[in-house]
N, C-alpha and C. Protein backbone atom coordinates (compact mmCIF):
# COMPACT_ATOMS: atom_id res chain seq x y z
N UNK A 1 -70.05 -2.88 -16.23
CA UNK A 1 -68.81 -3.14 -16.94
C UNK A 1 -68.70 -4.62 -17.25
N UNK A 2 -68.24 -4.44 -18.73
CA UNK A 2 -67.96 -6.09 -18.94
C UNK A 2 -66.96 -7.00 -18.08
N UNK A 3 -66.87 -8.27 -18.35
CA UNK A 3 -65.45 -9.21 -17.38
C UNK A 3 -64.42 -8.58 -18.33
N UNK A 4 -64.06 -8.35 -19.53
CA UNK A 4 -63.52 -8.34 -20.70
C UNK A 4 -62.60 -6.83 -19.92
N UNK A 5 -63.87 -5.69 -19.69
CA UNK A 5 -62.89 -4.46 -19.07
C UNK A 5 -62.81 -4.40 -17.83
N UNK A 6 -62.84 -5.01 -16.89
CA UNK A 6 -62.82 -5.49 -15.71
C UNK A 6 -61.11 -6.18 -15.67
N UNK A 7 -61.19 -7.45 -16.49
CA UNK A 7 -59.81 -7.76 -16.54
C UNK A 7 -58.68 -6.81 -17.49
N UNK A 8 -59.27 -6.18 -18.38
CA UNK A 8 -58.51 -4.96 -19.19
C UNK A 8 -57.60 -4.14 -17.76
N UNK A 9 -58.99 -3.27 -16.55
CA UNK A 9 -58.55 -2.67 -15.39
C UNK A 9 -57.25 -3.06 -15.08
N UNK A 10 -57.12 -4.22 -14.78
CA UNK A 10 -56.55 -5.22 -13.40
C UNK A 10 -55.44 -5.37 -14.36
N UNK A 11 -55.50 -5.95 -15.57
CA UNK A 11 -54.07 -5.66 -16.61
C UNK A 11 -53.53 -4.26 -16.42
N UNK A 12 -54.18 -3.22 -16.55
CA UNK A 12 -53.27 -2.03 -16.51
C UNK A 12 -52.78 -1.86 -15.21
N UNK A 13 -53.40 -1.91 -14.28
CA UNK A 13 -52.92 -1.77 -12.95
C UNK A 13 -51.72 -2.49 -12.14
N UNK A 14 -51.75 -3.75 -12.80
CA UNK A 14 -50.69 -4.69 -12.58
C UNK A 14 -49.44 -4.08 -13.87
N UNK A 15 -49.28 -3.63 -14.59
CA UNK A 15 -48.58 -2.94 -15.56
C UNK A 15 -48.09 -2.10 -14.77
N UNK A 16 -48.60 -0.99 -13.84
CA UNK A 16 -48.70 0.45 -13.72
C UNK A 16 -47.78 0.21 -12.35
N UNK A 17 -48.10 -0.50 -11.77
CA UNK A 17 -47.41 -1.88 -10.20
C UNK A 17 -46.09 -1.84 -10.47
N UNK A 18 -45.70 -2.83 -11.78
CA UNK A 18 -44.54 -3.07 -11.65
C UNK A 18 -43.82 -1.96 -12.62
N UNK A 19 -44.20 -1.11 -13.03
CA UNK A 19 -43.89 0.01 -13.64
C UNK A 19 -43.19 0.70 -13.18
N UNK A 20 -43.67 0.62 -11.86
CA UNK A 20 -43.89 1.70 -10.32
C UNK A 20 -42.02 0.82 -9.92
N UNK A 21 -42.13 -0.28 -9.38
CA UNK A 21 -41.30 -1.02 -8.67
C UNK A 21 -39.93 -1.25 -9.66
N UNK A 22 -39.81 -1.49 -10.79
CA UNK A 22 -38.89 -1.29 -11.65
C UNK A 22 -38.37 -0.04 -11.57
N UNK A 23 -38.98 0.73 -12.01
CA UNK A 23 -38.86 2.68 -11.97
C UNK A 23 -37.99 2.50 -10.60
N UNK A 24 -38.08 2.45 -9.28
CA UNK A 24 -37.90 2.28 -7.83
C UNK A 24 -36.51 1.64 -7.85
N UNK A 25 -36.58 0.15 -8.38
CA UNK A 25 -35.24 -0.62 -8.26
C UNK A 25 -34.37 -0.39 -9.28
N UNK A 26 -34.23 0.80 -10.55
CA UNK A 26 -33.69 1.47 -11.16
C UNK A 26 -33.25 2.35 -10.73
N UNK A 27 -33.79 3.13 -9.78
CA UNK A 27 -33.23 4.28 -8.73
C UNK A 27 -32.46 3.88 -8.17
N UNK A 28 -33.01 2.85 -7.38
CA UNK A 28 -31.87 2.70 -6.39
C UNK A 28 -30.95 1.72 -6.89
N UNK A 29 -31.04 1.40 -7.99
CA UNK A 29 -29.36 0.68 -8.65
C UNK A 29 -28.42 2.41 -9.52
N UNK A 30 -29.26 3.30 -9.44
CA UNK A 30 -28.50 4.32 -10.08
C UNK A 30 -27.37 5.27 -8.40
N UNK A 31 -28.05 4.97 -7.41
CA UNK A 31 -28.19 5.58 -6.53
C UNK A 31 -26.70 4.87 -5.96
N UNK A 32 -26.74 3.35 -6.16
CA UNK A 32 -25.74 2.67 -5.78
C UNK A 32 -24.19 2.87 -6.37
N UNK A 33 -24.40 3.00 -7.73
CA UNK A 33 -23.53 3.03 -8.92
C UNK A 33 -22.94 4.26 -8.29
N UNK A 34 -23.50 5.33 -8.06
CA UNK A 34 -22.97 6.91 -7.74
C UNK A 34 -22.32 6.51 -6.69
N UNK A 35 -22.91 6.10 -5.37
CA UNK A 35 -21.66 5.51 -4.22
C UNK A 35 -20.52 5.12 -4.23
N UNK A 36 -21.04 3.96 -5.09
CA UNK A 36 -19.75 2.97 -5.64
C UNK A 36 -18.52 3.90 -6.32
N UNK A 37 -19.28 4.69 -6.93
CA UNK A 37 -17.57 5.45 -8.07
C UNK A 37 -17.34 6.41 -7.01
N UNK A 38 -18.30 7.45 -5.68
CA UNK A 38 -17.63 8.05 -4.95
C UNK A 38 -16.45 7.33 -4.02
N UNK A 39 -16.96 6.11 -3.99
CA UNK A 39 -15.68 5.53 -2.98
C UNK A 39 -14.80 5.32 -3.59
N UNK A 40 -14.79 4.77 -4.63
CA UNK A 40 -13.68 4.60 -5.21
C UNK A 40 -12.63 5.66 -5.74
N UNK A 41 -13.49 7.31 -6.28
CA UNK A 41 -12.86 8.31 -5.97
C UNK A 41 -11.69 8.29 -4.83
N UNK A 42 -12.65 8.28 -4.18
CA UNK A 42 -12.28 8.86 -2.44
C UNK A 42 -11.04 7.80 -2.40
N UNK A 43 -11.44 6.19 -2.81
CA UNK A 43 -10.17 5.71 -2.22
C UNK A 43 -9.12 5.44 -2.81
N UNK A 44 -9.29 5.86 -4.69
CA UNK A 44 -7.95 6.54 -5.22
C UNK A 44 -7.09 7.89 -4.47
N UNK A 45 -7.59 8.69 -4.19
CA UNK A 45 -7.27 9.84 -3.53
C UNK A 45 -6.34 9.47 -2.45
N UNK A 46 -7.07 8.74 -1.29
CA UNK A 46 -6.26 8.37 -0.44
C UNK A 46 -5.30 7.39 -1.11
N UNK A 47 -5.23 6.70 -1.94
CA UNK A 47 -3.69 5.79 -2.61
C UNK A 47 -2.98 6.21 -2.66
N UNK A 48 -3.29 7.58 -3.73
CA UNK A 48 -2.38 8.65 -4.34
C UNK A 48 -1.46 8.96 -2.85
N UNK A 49 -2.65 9.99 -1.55
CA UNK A 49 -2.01 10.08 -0.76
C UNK A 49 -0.97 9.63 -0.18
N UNK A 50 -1.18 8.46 0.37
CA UNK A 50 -0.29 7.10 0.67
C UNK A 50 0.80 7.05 -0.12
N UNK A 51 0.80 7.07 -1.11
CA UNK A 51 2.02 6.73 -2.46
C UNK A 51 3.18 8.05 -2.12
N UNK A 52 2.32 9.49 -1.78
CA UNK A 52 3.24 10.52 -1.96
C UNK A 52 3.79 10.34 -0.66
N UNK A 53 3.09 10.07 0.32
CA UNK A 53 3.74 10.14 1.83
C UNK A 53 4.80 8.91 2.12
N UNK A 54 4.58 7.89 1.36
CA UNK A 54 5.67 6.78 1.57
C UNK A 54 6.71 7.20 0.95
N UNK A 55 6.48 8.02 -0.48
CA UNK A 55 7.97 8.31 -1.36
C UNK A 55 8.31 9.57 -0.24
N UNK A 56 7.68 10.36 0.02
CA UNK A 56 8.33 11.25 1.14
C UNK A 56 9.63 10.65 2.19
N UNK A 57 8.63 9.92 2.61
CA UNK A 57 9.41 8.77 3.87
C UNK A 57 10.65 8.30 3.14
N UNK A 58 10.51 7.64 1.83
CA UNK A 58 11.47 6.83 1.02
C UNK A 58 12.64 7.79 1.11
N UNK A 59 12.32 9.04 0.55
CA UNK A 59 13.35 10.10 0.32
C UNK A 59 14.43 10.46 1.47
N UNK A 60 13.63 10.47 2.56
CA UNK A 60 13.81 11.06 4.04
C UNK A 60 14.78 10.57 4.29
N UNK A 61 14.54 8.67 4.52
CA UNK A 61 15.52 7.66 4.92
C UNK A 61 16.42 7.48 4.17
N UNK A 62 16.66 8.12 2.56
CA UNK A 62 18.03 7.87 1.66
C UNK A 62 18.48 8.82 2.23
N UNK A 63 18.09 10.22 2.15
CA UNK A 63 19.04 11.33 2.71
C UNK A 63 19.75 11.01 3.84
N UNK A 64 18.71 10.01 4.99
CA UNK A 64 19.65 10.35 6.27
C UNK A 64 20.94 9.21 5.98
N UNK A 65 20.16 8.48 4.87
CA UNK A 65 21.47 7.13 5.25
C UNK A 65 22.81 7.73 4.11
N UNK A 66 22.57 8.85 3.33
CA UNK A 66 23.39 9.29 2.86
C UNK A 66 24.59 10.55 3.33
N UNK A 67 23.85 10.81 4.81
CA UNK A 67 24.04 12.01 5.22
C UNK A 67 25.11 11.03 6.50
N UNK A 68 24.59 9.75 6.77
CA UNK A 68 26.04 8.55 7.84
C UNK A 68 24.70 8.89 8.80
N UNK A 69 23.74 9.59 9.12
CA UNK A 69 22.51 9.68 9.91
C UNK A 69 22.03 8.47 10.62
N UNK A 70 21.47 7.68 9.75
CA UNK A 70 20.93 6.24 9.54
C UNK A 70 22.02 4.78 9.32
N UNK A 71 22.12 3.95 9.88
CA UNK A 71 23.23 3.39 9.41
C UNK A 71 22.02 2.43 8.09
N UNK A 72 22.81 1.49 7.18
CA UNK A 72 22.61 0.33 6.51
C UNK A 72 21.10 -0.47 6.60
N UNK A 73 21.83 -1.15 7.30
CA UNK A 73 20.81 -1.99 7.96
C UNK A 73 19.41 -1.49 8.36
N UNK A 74 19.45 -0.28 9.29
CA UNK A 74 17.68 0.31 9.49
C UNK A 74 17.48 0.99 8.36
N UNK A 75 18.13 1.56 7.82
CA UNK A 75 17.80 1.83 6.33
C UNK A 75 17.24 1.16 5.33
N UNK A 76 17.82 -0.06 5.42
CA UNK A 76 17.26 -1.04 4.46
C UNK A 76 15.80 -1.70 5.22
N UNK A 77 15.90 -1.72 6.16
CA UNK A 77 14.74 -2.36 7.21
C UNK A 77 13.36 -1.18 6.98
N UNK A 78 13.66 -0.55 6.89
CA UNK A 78 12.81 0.80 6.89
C UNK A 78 12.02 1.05 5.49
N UNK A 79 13.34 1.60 4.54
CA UNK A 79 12.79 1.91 3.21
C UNK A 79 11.90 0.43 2.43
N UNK A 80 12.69 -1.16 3.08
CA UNK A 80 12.28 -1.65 2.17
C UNK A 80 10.53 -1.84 2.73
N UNK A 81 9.90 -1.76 4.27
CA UNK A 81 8.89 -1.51 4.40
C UNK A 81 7.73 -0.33 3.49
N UNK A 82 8.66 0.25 3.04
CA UNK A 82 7.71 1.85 2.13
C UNK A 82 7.69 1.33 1.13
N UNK A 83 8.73 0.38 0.81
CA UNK A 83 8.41 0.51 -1.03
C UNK A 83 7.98 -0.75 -1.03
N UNK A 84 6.97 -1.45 -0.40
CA UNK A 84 6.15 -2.47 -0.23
C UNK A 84 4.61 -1.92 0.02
N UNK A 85 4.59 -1.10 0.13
CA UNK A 85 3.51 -0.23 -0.18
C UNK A 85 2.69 -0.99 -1.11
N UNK A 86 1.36 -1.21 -1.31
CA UNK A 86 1.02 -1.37 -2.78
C UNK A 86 0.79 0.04 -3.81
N UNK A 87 0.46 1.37 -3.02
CA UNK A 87 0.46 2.35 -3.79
C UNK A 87 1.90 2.70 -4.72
N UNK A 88 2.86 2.40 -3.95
CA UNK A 88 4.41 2.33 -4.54
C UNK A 88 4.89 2.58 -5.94
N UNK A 89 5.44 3.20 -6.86
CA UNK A 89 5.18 3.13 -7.87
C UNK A 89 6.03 1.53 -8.59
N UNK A 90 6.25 0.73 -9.47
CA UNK A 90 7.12 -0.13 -9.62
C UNK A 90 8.52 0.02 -9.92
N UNK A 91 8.47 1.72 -10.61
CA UNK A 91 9.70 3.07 -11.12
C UNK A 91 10.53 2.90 -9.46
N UNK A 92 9.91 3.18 -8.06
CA UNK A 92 10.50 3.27 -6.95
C UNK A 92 11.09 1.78 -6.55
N UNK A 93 10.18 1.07 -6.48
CA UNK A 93 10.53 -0.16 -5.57
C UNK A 93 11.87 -0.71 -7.14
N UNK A 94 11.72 -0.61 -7.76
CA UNK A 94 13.18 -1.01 -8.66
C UNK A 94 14.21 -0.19 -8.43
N UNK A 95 13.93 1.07 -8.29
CA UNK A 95 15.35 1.66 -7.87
C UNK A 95 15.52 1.40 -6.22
N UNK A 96 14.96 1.31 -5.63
CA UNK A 96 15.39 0.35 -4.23
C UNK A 96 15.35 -0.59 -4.06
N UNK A 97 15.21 -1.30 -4.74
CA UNK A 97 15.06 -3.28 -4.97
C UNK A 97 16.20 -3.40 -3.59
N UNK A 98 18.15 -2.93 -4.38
CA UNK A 98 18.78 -3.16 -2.90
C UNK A 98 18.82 -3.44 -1.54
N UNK A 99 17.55 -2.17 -1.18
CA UNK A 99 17.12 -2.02 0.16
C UNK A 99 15.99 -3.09 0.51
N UNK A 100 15.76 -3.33 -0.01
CA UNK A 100 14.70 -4.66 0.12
C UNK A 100 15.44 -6.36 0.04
N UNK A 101 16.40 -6.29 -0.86
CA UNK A 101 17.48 -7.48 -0.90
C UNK A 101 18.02 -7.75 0.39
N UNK A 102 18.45 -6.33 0.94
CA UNK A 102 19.47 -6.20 2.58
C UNK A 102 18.21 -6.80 3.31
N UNK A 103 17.36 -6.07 3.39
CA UNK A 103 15.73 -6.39 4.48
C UNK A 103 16.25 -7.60 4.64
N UNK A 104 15.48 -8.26 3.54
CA UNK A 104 15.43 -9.75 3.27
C UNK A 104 16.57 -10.89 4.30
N UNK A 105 17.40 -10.17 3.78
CA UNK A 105 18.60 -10.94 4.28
C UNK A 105 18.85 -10.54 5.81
N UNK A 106 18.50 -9.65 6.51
CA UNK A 106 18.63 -9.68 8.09
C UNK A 106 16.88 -9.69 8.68
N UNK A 107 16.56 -10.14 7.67
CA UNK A 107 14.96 -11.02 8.50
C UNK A 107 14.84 -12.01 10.00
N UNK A 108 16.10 -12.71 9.68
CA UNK A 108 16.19 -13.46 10.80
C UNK A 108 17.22 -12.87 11.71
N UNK A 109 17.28 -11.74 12.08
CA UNK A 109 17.88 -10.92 13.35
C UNK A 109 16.73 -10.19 14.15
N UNK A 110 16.56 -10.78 15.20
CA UNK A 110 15.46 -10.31 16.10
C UNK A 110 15.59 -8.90 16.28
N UNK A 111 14.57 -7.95 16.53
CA UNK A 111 14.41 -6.66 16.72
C UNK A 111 13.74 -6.23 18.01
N UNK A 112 13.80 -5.10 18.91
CA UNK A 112 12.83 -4.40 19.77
C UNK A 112 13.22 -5.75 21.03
N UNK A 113 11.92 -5.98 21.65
CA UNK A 113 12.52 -6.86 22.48
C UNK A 113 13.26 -8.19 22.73
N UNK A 114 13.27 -9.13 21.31
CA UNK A 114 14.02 -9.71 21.16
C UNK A 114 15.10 -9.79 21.17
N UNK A 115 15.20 -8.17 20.82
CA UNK A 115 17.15 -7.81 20.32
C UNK A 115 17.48 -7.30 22.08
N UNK A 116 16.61 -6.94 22.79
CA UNK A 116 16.91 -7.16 24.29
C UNK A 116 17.51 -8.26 24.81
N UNK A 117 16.96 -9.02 24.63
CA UNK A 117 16.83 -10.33 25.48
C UNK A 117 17.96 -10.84 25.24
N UNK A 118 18.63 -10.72 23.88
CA UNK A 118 19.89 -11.84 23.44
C UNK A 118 20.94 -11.51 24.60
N UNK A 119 21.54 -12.84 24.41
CA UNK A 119 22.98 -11.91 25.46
C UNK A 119 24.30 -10.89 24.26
N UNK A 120 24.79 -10.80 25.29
CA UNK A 120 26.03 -9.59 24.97
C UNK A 120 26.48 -10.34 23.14
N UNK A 121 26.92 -11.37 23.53
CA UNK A 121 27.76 -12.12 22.80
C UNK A 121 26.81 -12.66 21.38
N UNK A 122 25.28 -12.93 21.24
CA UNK A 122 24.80 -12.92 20.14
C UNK A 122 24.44 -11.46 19.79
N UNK A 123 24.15 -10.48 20.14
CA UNK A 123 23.96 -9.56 19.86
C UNK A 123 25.33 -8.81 19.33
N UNK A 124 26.64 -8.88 19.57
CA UNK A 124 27.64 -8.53 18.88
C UNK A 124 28.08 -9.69 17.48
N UNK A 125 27.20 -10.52 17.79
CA UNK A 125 27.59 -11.90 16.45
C UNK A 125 26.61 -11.22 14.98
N UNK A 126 25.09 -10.60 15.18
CA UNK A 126 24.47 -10.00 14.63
C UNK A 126 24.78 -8.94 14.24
N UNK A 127 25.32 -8.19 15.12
CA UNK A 127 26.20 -6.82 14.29
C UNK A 127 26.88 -7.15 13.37
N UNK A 128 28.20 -7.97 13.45
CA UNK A 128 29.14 -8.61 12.65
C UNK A 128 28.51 -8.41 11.57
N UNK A 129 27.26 -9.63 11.76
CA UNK A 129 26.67 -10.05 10.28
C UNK A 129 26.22 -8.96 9.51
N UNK A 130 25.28 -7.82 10.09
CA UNK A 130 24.81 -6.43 9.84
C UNK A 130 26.45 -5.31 9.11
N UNK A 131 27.50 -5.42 9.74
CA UNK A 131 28.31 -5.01 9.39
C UNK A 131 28.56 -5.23 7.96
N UNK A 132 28.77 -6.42 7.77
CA UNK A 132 29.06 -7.39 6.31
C UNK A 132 28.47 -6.84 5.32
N UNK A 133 27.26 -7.74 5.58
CA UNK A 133 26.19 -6.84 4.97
C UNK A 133 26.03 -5.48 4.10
N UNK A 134 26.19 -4.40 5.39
CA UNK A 134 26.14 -3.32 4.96
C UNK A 134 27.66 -2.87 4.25
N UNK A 135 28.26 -3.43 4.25
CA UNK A 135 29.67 -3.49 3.89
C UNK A 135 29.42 -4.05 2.54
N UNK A 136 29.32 -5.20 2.02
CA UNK A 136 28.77 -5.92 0.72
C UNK A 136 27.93 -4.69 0.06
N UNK A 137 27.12 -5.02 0.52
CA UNK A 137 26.01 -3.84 -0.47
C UNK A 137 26.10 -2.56 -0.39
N UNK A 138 27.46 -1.60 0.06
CA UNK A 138 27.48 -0.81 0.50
C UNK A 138 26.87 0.73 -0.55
N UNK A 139 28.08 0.40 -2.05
CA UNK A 139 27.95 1.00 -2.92
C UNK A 139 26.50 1.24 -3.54
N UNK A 140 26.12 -0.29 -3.59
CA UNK A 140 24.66 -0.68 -4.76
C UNK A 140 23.66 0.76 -3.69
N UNK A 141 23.94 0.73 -2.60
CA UNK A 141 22.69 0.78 -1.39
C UNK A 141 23.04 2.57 -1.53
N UNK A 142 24.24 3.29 -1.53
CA UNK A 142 24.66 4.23 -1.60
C UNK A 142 23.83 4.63 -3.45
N UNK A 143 23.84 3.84 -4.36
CA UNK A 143 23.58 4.40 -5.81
C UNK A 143 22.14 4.32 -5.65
N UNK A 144 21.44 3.23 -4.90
CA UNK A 144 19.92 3.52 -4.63
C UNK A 144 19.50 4.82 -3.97
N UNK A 145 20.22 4.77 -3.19
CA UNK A 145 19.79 5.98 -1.75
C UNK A 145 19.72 7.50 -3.34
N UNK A 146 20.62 7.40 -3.67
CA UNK A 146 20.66 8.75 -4.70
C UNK A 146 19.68 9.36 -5.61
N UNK A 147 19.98 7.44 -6.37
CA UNK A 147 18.28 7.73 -7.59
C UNK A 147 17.35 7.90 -6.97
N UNK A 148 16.91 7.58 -5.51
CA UNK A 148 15.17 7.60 -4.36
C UNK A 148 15.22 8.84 -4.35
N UNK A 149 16.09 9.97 -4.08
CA UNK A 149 16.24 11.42 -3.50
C UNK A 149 16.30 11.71 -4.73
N UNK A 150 16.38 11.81 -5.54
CA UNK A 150 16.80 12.82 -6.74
C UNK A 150 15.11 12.68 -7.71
């Protein structure tokens, strides 16, 4: 055999090589792509989930706070946690904006063991304020609670 088809060989073979290894790292970028959109399936699905189970929750806590169940204040403490959701729709968290305004505003009233610890006398100063509150926004919080349930 000539050098001429000798190096002809060694050209095709080195062709046939990376032929081989392209073909290979095309697979497995096709292989990846399919993962990639199953998860992302999968972790729309669970959003969706999430989204229906928080408006569940959302619903739950207007009824009870409409029903005198729930007072104000954990109501607003509560719902405005759900509709902070990022699955949330923006349709929900606007018709409860209210409940998230109240949140906001008794942020700085300690909860769980904090709200232990206070004495008698700040802990009835915090009600007051919670009273107000829920007193002020009483109506707006009552016309939210309605549009969330309905």
């Amino acid at each position: 055999m000539s050098d001429l088809a000798v190096l002809a060989w060694i050209g095709v073979v080195i062709v046939v090589v990376l032929a081989v290894i392209a073909g290979r790292l095309l697979w497995l970028l096709h292989r990846q792509r399919q993962a990639e959109q199953a998860r992302a399936e999968a972790e729309s699905e669970v959003g969706q989930k999430v989204a229906v189970e928080a408006l569940d929750s959302v619903q739950i806590l207007a009824r009870c706070y409409l029903a005198g169940q729930v007072g104000g204040s954990e109501a607003a403490l509560r719902i405005a946690v759900l509709l902070d959701q990022p699955a949330m729709s923006t349709t929900h968290r606007e018709q409860g904006r209210v409940f998230t305004e109240v949140a906001a505003k008794l942020s700085h009233i300690p909860t769980h063991a904090d709200w232990k610890a206070l004495s008698r006398a700040e802990r009835e100063q915090f009600r007051q304020e919670m009273e107000a509150l829920e007193s002020r926004f009483a109506e707006s919080m009552k016309a939210a609670a309605e549009q969330l349930v309905a």
